[in-house]
Structure formats: structure tokens, C-alpha cells
PDB file of N, CA and C in Angstrom:
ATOM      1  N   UNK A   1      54.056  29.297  27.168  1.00  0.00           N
ATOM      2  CA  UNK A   1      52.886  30.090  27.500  1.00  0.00           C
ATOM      3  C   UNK A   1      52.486  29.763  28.946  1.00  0.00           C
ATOM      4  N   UNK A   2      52.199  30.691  29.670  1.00  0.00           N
ATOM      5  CA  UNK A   2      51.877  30.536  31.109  1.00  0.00           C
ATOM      6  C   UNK A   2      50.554  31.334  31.263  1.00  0.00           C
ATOM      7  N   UNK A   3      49.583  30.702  32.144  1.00  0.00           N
ATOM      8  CA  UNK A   3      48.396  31.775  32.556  1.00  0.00           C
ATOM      9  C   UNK A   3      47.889  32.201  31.225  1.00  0.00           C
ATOM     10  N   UNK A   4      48.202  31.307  30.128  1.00  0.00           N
ATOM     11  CA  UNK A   4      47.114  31.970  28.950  1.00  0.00           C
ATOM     12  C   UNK A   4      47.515  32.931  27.843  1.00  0.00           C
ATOM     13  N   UNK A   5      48.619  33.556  28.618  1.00  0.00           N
ATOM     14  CA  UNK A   5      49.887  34.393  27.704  1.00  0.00           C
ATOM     15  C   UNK A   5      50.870  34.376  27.006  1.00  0.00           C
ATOM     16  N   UNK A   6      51.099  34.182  25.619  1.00  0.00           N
ATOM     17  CA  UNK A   6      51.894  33.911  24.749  1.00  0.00           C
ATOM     18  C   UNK A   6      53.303  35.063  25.420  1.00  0.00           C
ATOM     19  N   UNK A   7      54.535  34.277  25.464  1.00  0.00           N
ATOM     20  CA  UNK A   7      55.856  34.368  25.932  1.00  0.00           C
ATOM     21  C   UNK A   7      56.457  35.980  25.574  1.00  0.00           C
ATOM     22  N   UNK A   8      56.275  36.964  25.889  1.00  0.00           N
ATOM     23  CA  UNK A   8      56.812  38.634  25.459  1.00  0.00           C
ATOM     24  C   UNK A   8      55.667  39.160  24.872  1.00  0.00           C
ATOM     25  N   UNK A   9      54.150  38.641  24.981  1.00  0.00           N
ATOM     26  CA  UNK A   9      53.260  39.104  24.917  1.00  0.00           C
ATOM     27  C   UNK A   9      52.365  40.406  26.610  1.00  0.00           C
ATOM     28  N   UNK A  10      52.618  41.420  26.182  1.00  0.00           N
ATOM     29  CA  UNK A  10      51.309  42.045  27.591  1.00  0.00           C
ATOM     30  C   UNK A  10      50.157  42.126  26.967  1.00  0.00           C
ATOM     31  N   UNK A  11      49.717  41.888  28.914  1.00  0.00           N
ATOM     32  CA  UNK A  11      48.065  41.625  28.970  1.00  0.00           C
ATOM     33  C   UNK A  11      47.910  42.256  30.134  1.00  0.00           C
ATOM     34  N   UNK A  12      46.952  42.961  30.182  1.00  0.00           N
ATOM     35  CA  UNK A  12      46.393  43.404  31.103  1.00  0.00           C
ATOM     36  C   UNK A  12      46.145  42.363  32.163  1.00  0.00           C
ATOM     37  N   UNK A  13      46.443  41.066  31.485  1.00  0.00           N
ATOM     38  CA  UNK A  13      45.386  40.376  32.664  1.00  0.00           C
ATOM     39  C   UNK A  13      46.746  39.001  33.018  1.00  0.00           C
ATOM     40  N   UNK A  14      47.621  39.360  32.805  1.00  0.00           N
ATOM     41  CA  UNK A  14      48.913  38.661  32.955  1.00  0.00           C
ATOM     42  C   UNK A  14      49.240  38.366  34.159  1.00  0.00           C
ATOM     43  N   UNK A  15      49.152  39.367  35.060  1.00  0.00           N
ATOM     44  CA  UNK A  15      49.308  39.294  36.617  1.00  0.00           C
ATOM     45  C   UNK A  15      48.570  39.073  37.223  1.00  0.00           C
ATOM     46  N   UNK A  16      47.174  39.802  37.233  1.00  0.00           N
ATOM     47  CA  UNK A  16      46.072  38.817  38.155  1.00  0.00           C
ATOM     48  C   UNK A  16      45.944  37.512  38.364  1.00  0.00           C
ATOM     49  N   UNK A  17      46.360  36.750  37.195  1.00  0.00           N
ATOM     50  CA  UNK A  17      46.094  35.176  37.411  1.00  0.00           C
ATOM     51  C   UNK A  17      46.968  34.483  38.518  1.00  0.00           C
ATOM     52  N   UNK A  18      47.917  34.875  38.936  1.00  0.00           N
ATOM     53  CA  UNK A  18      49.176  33.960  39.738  1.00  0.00           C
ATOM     54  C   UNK A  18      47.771  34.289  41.237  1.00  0.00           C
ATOM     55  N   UNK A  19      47.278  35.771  41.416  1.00  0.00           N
ATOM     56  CA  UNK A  19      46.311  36.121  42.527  1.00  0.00           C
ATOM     57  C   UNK A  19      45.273  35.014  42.335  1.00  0.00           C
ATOM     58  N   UNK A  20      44.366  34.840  41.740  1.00  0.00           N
ATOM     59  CA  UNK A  20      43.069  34.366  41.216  1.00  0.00           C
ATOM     60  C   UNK A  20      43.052  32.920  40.928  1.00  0.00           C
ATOM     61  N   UNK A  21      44.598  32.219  41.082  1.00  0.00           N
ATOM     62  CA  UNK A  21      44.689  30.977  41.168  1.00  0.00           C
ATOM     63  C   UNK A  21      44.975  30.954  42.833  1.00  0.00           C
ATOM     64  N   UNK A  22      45.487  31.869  43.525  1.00  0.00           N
ATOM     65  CA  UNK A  22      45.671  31.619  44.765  1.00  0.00           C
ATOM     66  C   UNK A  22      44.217  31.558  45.466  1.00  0.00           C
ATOM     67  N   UNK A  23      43.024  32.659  44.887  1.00  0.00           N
ATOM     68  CA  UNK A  23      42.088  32.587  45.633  1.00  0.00           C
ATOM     69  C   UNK A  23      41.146  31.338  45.343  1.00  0.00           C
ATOM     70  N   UNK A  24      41.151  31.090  43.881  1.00  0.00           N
ATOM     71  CA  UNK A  24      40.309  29.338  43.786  1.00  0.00           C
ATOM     72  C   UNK A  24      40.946  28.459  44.622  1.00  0.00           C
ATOM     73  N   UNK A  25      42.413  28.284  44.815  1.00  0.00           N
ATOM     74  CA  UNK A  25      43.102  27.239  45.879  1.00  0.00           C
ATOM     75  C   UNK A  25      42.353  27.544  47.019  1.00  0.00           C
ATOM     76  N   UNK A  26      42.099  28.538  47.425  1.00  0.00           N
ATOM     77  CA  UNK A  26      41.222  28.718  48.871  1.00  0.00           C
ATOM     78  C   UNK A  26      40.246  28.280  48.974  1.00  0.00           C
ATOM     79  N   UNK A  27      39.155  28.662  47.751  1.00  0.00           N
ATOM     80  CA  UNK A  27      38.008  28.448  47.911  1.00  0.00           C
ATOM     81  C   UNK A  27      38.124  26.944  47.499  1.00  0.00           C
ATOM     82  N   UNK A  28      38.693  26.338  47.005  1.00  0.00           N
ATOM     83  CA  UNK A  28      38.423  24.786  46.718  1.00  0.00           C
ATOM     84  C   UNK A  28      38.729  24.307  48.317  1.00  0.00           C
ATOM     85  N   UNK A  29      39.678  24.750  49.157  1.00  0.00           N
ATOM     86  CA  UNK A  29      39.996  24.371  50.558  1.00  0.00           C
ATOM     87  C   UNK A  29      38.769  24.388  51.289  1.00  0.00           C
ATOM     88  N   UNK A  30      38.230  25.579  51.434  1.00  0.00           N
ATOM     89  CA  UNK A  30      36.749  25.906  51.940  1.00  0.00           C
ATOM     90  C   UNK A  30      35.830  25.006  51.288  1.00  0.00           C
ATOM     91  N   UNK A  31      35.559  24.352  50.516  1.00  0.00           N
ATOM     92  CA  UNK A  31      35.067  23.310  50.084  1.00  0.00           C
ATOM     93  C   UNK A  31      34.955  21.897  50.382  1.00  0.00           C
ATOM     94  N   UNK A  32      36.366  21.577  50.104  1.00  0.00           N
ATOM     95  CA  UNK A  32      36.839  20.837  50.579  1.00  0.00           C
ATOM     96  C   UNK A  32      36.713  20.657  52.189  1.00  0.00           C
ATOM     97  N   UNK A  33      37.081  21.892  52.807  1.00  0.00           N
ATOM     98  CA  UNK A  33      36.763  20.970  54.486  1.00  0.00           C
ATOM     99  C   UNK A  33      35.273  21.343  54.580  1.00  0.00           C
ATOM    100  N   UNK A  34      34.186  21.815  53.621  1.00  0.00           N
ATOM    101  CA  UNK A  34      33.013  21.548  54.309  1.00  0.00           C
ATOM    102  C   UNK A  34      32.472  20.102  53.860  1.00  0.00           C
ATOM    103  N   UNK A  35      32.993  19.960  52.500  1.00  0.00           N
ATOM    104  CA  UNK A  35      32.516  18.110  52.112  1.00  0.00           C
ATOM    105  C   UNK A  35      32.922  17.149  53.286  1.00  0.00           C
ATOM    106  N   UNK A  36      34.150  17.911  53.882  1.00  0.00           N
ATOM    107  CA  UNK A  36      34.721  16.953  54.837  1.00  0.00           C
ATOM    108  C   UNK A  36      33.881  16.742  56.434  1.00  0.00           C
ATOM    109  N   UNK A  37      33.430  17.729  56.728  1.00  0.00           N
ATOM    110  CA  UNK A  37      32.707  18.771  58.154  1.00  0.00           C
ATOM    111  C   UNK A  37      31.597  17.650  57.449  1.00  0.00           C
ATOM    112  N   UNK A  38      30.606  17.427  56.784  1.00  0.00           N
ATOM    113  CA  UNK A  38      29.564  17.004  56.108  1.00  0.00           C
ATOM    114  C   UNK A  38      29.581  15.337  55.699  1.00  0.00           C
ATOM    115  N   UNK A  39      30.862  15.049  55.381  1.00  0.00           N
ATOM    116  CA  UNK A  39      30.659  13.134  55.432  1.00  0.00           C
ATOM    117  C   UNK A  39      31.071  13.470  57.083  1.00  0.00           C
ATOM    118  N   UNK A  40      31.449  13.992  58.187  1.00  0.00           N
ATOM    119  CA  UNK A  40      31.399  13.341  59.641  1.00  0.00           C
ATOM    120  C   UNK A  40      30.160  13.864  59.934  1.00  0.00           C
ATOM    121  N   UNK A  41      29.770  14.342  59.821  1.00  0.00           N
ATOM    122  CA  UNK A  41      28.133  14.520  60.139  1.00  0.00           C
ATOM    123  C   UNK A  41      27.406  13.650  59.615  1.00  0.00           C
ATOM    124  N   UNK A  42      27.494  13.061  58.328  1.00  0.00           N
ATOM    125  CA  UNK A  42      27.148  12.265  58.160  1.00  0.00           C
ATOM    126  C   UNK A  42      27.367  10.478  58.789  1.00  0.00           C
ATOM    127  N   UNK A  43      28.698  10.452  58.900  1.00  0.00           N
ATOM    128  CA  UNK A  43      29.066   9.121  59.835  1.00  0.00           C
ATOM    129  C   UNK A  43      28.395   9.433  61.071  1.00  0.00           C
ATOM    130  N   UNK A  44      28.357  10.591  61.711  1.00  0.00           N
ATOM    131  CA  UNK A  44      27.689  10.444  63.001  1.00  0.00           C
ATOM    132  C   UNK A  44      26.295  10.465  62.830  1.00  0.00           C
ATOM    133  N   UNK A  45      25.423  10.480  62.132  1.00  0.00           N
ATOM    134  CA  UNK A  45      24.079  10.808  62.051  1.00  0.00           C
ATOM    135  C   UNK A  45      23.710   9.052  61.938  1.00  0.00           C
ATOM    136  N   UNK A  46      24.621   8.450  61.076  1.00  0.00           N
ATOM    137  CA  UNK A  46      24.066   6.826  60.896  1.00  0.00           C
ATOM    138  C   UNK A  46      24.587   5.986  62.323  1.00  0.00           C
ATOM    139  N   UNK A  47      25.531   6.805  63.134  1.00  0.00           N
ATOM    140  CA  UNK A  47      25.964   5.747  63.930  1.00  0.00           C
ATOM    141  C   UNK A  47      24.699   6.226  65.229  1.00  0.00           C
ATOM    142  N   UNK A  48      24.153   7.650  65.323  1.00  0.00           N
ATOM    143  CA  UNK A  48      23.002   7.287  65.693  1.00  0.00           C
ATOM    144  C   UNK A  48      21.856   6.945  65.480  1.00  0.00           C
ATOM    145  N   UNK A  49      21.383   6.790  64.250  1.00  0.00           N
ATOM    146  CA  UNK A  49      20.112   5.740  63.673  1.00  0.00           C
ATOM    147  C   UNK A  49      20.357   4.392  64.102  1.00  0.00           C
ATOM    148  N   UNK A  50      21.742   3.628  63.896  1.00  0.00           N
ATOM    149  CA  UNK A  50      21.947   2.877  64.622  1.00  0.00           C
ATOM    150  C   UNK A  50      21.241   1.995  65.673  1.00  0.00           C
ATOM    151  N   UNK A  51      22.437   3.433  66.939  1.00  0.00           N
ATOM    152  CA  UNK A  51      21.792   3.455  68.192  1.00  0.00           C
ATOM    153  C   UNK A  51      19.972   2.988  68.346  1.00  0.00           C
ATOM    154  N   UNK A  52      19.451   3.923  67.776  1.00  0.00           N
ATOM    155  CA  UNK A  52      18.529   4.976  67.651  1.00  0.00           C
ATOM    156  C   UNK A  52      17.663   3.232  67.665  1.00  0.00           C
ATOM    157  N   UNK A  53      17.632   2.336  66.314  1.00  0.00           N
ATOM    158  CA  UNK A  53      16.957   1.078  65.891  1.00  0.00           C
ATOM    159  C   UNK A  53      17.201   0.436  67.024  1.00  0.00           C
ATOM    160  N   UNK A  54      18.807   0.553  67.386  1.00  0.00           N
ATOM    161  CA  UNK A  54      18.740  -0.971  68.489  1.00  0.00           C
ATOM    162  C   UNK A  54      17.751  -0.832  69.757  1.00  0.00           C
ATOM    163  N   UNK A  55      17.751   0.807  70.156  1.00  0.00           N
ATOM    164  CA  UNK A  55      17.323   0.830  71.368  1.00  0.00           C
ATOM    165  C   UNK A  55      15.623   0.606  71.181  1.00  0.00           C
ATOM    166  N   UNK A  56      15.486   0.876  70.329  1.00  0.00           N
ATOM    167  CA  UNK A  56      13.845   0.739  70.031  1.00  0.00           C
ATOM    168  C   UNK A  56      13.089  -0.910  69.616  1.00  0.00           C
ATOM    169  N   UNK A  57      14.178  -1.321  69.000  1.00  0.00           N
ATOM    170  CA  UNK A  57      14.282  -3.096  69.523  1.00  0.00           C
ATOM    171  C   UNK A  57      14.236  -3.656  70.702  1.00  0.00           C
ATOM    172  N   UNK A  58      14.946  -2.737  71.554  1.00  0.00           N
ATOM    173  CA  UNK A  58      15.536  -3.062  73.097  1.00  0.00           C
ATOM    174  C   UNK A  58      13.733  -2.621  73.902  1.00  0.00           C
ATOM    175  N   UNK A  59      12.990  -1.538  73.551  1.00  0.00           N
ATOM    176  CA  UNK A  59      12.332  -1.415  74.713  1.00  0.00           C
ATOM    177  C   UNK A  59      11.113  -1.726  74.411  1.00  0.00           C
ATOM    178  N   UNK A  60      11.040  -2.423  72.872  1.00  0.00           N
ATOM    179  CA  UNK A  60       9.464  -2.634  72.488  1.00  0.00           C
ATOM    180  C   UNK A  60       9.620  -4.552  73.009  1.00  0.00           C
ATOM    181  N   UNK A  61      11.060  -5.026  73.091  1.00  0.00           N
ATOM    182  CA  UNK A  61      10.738  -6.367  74.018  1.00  0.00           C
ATOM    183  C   UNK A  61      10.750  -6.503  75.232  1.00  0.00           C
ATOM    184  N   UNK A  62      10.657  -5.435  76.297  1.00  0.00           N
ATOM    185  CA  UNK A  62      10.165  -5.060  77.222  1.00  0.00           C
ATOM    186  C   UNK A  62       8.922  -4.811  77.485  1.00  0.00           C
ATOM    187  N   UNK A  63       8.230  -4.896  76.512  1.00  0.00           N
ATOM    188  CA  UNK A  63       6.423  -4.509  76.500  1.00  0.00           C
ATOM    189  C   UNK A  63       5.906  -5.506  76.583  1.00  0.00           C
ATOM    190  N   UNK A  64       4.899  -5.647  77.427  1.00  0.00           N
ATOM    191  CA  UNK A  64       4.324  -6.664  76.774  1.00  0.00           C
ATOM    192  C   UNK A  64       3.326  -7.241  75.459  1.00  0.00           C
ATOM    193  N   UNK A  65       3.640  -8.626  75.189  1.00  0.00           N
ATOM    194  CA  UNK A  65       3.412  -9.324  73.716  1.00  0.00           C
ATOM    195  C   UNK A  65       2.850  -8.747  73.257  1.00  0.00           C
ATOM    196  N   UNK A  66       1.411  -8.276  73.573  1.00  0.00           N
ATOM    197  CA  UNK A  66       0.042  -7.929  72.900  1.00  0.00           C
ATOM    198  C   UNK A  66       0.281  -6.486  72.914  1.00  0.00           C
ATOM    199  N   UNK A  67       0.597  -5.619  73.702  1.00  0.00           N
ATOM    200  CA  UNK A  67       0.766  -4.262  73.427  1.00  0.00           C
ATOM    201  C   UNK A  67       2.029  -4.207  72.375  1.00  0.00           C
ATOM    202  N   UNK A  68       3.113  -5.391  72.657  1.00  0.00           N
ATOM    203  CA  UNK A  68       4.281  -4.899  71.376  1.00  0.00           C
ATOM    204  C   UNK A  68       3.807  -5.304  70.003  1.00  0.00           C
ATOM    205  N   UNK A  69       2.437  -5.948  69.196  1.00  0.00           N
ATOM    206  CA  UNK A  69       2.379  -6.111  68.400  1.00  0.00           C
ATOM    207  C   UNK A  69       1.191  -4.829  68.181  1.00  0.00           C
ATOM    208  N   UNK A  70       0.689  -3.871  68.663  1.00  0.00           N
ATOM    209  CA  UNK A  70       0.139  -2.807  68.036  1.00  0.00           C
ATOM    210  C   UNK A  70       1.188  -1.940  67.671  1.00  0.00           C
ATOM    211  N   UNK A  71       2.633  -1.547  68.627  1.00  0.00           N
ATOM    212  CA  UNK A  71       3.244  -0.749  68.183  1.00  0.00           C
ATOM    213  C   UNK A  71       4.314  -1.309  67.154  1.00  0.00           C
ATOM    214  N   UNK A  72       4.681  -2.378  67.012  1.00  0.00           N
ATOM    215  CA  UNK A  72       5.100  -2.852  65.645  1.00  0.00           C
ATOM    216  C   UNK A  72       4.507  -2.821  64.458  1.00  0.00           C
ATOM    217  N   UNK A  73       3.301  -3.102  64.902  1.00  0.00           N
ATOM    218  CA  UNK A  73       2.349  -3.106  63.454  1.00  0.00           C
ATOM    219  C   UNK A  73       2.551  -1.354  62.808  1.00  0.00           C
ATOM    220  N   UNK A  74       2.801  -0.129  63.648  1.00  0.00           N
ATOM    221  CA  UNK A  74       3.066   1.159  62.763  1.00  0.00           C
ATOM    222  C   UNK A  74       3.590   1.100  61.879  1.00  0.00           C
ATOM    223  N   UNK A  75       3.012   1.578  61.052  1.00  0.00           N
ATOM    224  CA  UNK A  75       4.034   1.784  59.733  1.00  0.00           C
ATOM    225  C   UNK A  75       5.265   2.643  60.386  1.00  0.00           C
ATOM    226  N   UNK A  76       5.182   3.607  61.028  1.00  0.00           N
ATOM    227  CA  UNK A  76       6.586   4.431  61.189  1.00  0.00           C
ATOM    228  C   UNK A  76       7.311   4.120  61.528  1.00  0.00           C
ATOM    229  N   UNK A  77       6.965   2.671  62.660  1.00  0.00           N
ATOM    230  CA  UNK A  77       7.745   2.027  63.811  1.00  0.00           C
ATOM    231  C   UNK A  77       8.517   1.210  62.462  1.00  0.00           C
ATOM    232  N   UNK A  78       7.819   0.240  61.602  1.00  0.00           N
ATOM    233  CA  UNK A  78       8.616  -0.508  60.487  1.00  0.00           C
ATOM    234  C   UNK A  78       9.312   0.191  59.894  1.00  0.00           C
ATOM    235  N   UNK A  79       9.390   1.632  59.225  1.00  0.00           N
ATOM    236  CA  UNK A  79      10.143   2.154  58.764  1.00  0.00           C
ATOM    237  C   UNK A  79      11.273   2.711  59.506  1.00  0.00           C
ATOM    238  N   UNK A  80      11.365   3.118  60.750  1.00  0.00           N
ATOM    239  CA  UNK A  80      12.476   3.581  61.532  1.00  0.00           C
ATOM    240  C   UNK A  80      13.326   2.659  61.668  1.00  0.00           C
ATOM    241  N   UNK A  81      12.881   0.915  61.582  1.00  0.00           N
ATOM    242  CA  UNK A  81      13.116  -0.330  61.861  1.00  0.00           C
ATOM    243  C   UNK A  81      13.838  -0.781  60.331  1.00  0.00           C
ATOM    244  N   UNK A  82      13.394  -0.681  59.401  1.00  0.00           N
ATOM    245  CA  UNK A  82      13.940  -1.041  58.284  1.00  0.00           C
ATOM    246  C   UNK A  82      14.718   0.141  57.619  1.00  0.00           C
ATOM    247  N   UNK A  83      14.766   1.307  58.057  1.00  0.00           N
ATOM    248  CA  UNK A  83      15.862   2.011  57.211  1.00  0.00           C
ATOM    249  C   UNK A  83      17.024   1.698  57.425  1.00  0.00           C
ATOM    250  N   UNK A  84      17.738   1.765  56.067  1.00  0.00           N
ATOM    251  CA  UNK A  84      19.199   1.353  55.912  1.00  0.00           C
ATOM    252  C   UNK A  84      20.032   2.479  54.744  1.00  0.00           C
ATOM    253  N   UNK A  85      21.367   2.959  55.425  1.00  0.00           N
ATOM    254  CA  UNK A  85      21.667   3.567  54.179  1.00  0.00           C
ATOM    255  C   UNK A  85      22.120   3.036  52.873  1.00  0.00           C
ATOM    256  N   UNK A  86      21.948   3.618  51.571  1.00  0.00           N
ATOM    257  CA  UNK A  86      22.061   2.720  50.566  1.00  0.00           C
ATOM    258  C   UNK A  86      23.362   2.650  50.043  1.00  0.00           C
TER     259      UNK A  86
END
């Protein structure tokens, strides 16, 4: 039995399938390279959060003491500072 069709059996629908497996192979491809398009967007999005933490480490110890402990104390500033992916 192939495609669902018992062997010297017709079906109307006997031949479409060899088509309709060709077009799911496509669309799983199209899928497939957008999961793919989508984890590098994703690797690049963390390698600039990264960036993104170190440099903001980098210019709040350039401030001085007393002004760098109001902008540490933000909550947003701690959270931009402590996100991590899980």
C-alpha cells in the first residue's frame, strides 16, 4: 500500500499525494529556514544585550561615586544589569 491506497485499488486521490507530499516538503523547508533566520536573530540580539550590559557597566564607572549610586539604584538600570537568558 502506498499513499493510503490498497495495491490495484483507484482513487481519485491516488495521484495527488506524490504532489502534496512535494508541497509539505516545501513548506516544512520554509519553516525550517525561518526557525533558522529566527535562532540567528536570536544569537545576535543576546550578543548585543551583552554588549549593551558591559557598556553600561563601562560608563556608569566613569560617573562620579555619588551620581553613580542614584543611577544604579533604578530599578531599570538593575534590571538591564541583571537580565540573563534562561
Amino acid at each position: 500500500m502506498r499513499f493510503g491506497v490498497a495495491a490495484g485499488s483507484v482513487s481519485r486521490f491516488a495521484e495527488p499525494a506524490p504532489a502534496f507530499l512535494v508541497m509539505m516538503d516545501i513548506e516544512i523547508n520554509k519553516l525550517n529556514k525561518i526557525v533558522s533566520d529566527k535562532d540567528k536573530e536570536i544569537a545576535d540580539l543576546l550578543v548585543l544585550i551583552d554588549t549593551l550590559q558591559t557598556n553600561l557597566r563601562s560608563a556608569v564607572s566613569q560617573v562620579d561615586p555619588d551620581k553613580a549610586k542614584s543611577i544604579t539604584e533604578v530599578q531599570s538600570f538593575k534590571w538591564c544589569l541583571n537580565w540573563r537568558k534562561e
